[in-house]
PDB file of N, CA and C in Angstrom:
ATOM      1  N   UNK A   1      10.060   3.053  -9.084  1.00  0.00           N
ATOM      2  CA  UNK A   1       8.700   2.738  -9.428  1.00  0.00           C
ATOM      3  C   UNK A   1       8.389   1.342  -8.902  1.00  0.00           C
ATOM      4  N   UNK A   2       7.113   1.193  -8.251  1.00  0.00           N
ATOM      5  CA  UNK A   2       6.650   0.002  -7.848  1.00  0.00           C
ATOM      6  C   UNK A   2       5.810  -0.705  -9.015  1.00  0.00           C
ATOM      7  N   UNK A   3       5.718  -1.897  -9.380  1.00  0.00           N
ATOM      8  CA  UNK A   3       4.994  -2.899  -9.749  1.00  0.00           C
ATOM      9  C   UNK A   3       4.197  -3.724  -8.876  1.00  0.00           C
ATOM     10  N   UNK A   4       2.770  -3.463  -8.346  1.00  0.00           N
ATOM     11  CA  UNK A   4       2.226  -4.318  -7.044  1.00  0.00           C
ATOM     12  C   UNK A   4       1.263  -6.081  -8.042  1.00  0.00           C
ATOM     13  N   UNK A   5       1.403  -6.629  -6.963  1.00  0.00           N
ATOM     14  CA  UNK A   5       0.665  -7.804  -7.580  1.00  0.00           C
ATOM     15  C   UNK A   5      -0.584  -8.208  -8.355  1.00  0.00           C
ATOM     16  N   UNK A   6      -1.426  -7.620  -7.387  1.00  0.00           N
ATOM     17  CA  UNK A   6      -2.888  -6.986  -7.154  1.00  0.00           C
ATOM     18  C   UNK A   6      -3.268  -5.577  -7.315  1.00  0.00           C
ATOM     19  N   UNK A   7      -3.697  -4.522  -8.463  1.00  0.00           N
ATOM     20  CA  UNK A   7      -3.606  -3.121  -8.828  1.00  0.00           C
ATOM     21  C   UNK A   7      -4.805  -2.577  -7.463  1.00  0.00           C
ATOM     22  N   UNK A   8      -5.631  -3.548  -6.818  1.00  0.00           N
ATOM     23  CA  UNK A   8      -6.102  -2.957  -6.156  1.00  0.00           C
ATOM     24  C   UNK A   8      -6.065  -2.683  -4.683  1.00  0.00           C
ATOM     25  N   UNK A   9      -4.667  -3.297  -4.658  1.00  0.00           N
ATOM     26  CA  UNK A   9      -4.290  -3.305  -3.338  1.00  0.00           C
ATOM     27  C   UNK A   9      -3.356  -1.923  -2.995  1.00  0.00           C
ATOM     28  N   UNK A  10      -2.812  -0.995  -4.721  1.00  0.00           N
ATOM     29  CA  UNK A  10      -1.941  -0.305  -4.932  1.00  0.00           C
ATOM     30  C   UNK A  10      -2.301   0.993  -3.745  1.00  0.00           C
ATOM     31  N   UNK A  11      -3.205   1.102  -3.221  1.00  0.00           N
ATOM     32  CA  UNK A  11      -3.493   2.297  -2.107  1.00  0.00           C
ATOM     33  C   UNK A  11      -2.794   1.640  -0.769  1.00  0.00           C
ATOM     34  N   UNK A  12      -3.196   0.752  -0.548  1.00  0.00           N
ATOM     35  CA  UNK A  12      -2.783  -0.041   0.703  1.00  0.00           C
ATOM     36  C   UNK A  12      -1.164   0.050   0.690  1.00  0.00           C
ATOM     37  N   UNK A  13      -0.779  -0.277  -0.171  1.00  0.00           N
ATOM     38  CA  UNK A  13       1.179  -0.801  -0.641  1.00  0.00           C
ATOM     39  C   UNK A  13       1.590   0.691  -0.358  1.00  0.00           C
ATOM     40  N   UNK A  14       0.939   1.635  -0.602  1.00  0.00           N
ATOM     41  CA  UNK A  14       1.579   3.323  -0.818  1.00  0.00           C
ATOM     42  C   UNK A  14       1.317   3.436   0.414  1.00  0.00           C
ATOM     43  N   UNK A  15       0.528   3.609   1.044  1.00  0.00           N
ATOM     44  CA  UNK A  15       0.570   4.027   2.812  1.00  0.00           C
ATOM     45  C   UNK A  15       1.453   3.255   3.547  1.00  0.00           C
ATOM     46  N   UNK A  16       1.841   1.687   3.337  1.00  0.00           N
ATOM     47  CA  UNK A  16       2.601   0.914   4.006  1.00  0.00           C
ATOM     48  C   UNK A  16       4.088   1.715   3.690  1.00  0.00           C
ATOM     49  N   UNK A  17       4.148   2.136   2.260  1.00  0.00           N
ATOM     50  CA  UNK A  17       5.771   3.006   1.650  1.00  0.00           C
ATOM     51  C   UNK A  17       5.975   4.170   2.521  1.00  0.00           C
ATOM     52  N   UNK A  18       4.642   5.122   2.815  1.00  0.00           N
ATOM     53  CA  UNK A  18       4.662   6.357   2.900  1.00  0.00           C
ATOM     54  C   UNK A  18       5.474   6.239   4.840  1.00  0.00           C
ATOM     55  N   UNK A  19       4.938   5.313   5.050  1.00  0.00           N
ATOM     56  CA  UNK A  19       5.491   5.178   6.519  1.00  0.00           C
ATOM     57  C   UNK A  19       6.977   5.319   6.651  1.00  0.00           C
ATOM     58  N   UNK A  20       7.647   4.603   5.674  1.00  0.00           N
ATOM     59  CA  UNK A  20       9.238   5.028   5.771  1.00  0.00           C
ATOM     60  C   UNK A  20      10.051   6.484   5.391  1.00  0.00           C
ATOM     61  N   UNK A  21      10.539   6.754   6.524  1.00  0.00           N
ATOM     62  CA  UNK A  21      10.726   8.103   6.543  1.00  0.00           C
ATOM     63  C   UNK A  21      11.458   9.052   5.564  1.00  0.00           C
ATOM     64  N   UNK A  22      11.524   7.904   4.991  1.00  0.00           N
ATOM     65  CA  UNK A  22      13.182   8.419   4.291  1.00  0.00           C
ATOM     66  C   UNK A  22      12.092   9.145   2.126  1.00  0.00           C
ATOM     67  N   UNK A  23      11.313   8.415   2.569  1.00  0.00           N
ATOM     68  CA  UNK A  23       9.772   8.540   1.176  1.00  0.00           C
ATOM     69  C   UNK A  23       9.115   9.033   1.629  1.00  0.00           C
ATOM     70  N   UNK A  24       9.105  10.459   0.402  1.00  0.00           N
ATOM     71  CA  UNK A  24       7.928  12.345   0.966  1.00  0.00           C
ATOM     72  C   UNK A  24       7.097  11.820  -0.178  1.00  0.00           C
ATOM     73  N   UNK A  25       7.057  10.657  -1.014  1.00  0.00           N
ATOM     74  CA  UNK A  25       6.072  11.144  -1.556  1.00  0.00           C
ATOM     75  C   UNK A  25       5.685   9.399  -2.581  1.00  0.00           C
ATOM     76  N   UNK A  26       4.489   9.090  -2.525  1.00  0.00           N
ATOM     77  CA  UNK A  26       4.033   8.161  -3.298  1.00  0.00           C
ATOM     78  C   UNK A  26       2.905   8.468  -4.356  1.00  0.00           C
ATOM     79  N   UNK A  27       3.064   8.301  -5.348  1.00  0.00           N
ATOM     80  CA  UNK A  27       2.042   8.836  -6.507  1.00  0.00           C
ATOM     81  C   UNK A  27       1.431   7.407  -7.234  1.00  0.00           C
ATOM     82  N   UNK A  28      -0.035   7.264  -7.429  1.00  0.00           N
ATOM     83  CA  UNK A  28      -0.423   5.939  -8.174  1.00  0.00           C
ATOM     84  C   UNK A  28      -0.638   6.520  -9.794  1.00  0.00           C
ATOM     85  N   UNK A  29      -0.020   5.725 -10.351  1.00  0.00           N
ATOM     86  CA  UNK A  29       0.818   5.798 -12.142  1.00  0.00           C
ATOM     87  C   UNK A  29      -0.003   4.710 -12.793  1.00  0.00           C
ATOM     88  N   UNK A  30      -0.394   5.373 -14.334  1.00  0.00           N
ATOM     89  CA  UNK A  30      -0.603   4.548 -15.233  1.00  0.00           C
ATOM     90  C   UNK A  30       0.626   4.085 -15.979  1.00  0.00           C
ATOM     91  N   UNK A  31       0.207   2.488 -16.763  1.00  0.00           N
ATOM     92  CA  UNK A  31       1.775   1.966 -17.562  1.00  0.00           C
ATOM     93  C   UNK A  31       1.884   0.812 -16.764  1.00  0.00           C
ATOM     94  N   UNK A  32       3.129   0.385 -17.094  1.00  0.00           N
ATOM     95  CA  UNK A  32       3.539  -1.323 -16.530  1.00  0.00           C
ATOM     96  C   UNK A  32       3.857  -0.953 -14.752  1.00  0.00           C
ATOM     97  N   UNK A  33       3.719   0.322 -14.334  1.00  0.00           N
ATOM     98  CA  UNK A  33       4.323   0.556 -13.053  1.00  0.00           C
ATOM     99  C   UNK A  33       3.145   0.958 -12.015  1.00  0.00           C
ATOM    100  N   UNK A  34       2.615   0.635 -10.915  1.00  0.00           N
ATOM    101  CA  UNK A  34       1.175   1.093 -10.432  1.00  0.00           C
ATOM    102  C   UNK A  34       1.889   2.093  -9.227  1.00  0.00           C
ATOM    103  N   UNK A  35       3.201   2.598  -9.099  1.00  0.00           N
ATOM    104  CA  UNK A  35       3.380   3.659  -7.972  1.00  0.00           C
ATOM    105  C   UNK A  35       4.313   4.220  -8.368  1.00  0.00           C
ATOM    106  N   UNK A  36       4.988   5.099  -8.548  1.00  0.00           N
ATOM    107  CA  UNK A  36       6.009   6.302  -8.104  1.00  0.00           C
ATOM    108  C   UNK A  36       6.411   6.617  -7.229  1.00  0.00           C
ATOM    109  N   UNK A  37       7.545   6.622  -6.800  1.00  0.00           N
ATOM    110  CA  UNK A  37       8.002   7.277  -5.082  1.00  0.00           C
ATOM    111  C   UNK A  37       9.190   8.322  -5.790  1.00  0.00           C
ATOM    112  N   UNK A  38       9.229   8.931  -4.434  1.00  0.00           N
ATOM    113  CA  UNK A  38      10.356  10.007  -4.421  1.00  0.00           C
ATOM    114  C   UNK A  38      10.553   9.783  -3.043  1.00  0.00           C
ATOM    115  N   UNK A  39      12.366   9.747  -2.348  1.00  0.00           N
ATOM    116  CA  UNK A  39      12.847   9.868  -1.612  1.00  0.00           C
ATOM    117  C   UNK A  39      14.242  10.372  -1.415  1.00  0.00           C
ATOM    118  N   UNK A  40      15.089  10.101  -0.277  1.00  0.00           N
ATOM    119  CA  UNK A  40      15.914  10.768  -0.147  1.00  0.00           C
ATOM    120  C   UNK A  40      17.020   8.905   0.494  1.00  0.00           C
ATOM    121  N   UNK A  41      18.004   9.844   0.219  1.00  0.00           N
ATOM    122  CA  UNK A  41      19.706   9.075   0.882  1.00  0.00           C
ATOM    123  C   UNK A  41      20.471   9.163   1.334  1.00  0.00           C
ATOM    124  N   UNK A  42      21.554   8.949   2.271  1.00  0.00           N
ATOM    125  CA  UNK A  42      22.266   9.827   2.839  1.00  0.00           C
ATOM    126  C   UNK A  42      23.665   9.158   1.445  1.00  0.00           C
ATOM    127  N   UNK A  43      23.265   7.860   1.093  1.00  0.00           N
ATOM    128  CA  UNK A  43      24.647   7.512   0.946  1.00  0.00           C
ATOM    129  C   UNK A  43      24.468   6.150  -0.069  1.00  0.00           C
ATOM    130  N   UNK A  44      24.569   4.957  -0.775  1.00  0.00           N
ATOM    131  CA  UNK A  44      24.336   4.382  -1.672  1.00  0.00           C
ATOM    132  C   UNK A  44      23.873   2.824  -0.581  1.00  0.00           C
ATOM    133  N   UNK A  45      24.700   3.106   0.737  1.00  0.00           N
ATOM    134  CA  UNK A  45      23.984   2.250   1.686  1.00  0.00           C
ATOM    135  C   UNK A  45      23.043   2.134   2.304  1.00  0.00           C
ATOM    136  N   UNK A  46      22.480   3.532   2.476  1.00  0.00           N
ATOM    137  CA  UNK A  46      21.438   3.613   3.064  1.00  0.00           C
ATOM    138  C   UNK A  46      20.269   3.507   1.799  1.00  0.00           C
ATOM    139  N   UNK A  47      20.416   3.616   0.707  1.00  0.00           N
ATOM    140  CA  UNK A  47      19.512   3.533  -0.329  1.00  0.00           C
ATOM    141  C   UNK A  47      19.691   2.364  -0.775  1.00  0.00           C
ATOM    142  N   UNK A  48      20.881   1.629  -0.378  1.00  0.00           N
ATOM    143  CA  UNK A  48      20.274  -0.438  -0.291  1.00  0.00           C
ATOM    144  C   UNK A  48      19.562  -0.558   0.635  1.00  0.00           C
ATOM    145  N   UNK A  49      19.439  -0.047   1.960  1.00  0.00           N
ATOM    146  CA  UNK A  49      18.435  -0.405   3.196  1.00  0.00           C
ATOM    147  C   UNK A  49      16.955   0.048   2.971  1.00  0.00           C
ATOM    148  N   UNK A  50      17.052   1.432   2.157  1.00  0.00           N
ATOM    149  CA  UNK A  50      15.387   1.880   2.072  1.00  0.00           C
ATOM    150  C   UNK A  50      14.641   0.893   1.059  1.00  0.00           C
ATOM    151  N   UNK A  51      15.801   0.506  -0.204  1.00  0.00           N
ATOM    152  CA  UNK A  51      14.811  -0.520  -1.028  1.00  0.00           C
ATOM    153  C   UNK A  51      14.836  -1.928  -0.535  1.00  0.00           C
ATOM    154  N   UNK A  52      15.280  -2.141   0.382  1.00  0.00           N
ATOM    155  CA  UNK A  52      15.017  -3.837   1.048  1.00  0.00           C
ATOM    156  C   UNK A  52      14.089  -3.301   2.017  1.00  0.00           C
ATOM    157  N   UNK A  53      13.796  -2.409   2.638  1.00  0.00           N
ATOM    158  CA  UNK A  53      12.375  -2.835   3.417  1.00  0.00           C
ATOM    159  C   UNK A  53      11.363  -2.466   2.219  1.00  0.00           C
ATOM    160  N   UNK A  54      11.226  -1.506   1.181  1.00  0.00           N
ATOM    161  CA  UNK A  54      10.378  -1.598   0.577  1.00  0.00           C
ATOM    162  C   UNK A  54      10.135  -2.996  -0.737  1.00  0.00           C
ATOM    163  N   UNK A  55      11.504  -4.140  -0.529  1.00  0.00           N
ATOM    164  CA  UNK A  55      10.864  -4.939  -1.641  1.00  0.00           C
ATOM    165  C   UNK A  55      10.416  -5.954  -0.719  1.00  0.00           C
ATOM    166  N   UNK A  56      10.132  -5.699   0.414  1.00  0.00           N
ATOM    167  CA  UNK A  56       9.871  -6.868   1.635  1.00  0.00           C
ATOM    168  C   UNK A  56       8.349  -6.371   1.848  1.00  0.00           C
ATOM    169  N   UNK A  57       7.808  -5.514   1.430  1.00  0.00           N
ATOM    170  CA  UNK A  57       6.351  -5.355   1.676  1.00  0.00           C
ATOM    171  C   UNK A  57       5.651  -5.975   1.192  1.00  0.00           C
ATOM    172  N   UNK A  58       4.667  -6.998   1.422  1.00  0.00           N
ATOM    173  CA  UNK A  58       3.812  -7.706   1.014  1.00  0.00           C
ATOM    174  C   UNK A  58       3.403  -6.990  -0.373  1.00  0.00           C
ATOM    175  N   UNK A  59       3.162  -8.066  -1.442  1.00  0.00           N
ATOM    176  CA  UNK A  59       2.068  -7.577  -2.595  1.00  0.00           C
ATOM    177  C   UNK A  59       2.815  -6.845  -3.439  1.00  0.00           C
ATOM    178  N   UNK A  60       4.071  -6.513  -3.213  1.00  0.00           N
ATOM    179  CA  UNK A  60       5.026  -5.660  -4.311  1.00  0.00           C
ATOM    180  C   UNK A  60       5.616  -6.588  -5.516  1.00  0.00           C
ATOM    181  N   UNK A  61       6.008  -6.410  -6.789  1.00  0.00           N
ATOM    182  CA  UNK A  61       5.987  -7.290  -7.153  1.00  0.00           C
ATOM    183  C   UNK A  61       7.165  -7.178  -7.879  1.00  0.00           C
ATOM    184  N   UNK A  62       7.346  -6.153  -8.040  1.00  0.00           N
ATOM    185  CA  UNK A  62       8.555  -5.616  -8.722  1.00  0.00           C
ATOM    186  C   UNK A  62       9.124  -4.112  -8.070  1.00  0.00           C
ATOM    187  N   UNK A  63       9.814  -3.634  -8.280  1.00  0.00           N
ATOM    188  CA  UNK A  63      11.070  -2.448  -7.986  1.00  0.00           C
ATOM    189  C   UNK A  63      11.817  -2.058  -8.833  1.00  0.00           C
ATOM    190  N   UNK A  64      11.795  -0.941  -9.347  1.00  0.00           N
ATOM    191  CA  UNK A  64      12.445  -0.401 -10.382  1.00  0.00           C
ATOM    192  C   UNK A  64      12.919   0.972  -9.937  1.00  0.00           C
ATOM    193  N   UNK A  65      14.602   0.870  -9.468  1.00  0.00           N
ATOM    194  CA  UNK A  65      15.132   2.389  -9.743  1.00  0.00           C
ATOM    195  C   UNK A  65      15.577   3.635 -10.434  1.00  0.00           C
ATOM    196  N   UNK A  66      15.381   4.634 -10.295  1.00  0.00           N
ATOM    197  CA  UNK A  66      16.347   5.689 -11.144  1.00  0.00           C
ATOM    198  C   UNK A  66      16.964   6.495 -10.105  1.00  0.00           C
ATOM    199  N   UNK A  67      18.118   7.230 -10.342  1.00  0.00           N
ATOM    200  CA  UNK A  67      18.466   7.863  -8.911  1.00  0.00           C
ATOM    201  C   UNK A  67      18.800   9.086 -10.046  1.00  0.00           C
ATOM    202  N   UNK A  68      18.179  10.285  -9.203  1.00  0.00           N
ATOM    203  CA  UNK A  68      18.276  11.643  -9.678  1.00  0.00           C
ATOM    204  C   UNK A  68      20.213  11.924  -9.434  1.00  0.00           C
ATOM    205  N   UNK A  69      20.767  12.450 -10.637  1.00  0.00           N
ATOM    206  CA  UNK A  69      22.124  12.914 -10.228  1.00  0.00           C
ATOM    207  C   UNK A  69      22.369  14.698 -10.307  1.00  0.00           C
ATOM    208  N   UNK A  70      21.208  14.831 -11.162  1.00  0.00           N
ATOM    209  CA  UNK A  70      21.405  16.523 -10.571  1.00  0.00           C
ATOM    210  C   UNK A  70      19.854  16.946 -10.985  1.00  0.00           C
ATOM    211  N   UNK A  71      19.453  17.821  -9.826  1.00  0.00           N
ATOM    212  CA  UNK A  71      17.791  18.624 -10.418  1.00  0.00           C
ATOM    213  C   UNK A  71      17.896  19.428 -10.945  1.00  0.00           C
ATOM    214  N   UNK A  72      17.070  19.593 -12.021  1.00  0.00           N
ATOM    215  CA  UNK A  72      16.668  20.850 -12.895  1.00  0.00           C
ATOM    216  C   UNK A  72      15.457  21.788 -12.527  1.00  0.00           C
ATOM    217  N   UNK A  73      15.226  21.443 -11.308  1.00  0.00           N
ATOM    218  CA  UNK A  73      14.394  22.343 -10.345  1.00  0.00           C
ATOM    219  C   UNK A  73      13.246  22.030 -10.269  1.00  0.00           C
ATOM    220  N   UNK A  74      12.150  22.293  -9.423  1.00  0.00           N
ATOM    221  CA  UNK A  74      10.516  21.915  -9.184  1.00  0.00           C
ATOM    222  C   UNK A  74       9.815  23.116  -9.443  1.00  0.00           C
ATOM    223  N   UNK A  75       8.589  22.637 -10.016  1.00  0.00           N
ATOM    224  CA  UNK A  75       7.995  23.666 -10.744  1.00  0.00           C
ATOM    225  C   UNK A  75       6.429  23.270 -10.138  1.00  0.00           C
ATOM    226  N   UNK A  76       5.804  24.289  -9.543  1.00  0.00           N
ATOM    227  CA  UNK A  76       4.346  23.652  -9.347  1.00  0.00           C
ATOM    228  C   UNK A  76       3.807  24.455 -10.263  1.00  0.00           C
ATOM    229  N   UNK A  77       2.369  23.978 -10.699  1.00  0.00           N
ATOM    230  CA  UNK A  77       1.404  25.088 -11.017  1.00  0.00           C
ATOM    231  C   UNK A  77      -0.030  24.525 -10.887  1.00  0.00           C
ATOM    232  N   UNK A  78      -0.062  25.621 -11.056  1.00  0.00           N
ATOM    233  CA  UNK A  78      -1.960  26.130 -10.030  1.00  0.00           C
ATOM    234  C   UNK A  78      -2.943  25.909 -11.316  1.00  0.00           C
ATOM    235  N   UNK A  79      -3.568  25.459 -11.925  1.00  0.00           N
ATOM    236  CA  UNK A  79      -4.482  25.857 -12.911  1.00  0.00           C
ATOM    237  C   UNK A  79      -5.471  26.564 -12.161  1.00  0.00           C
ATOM    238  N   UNK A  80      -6.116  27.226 -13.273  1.00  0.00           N
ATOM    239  CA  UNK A  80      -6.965  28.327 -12.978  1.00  0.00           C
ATOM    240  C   UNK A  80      -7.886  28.169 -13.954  1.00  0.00           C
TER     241      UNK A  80
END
């Protein structure tokens, strides 16, 4: 989860994230956190490299991880 400086810059900060390849997905969140990401790793090194270019982006202010250790599956749904 991102913490940005400026809440209204939080669109700008997510397209600058969305550029790194390794992040399918940026979501803007209510609470102490103004983004959500989901990405991927090959390895615990390469997931030190994806969060140093993302705490190097201008206007971020904070970084907060969780790392998924097993899924309980994705579920979409459609309202109707």
């Amino acid at each position: 989860m991102v913490r940005v400086i400026n809440a209204n810059n939080s669109e700008t900060i997510a397209k600058k994230i969305m550029k790194i390849k390794e992040i399918y997905s940026v979501d803007m969140i209510t609470g102490e956190y103004d983004l959500i990401l989901g990405g991927y790793s090959k390895d615990q090194s390469d997931l030190y490299n994806i969060l140093t270019r993302i705490q190097f982006i201008a206007g971020i202010e904070h970084l907060f991880t969780n790392v998924i250790i097993k899924s309980m599956g994705t579920k979409i749904v459609i309202p109707f």
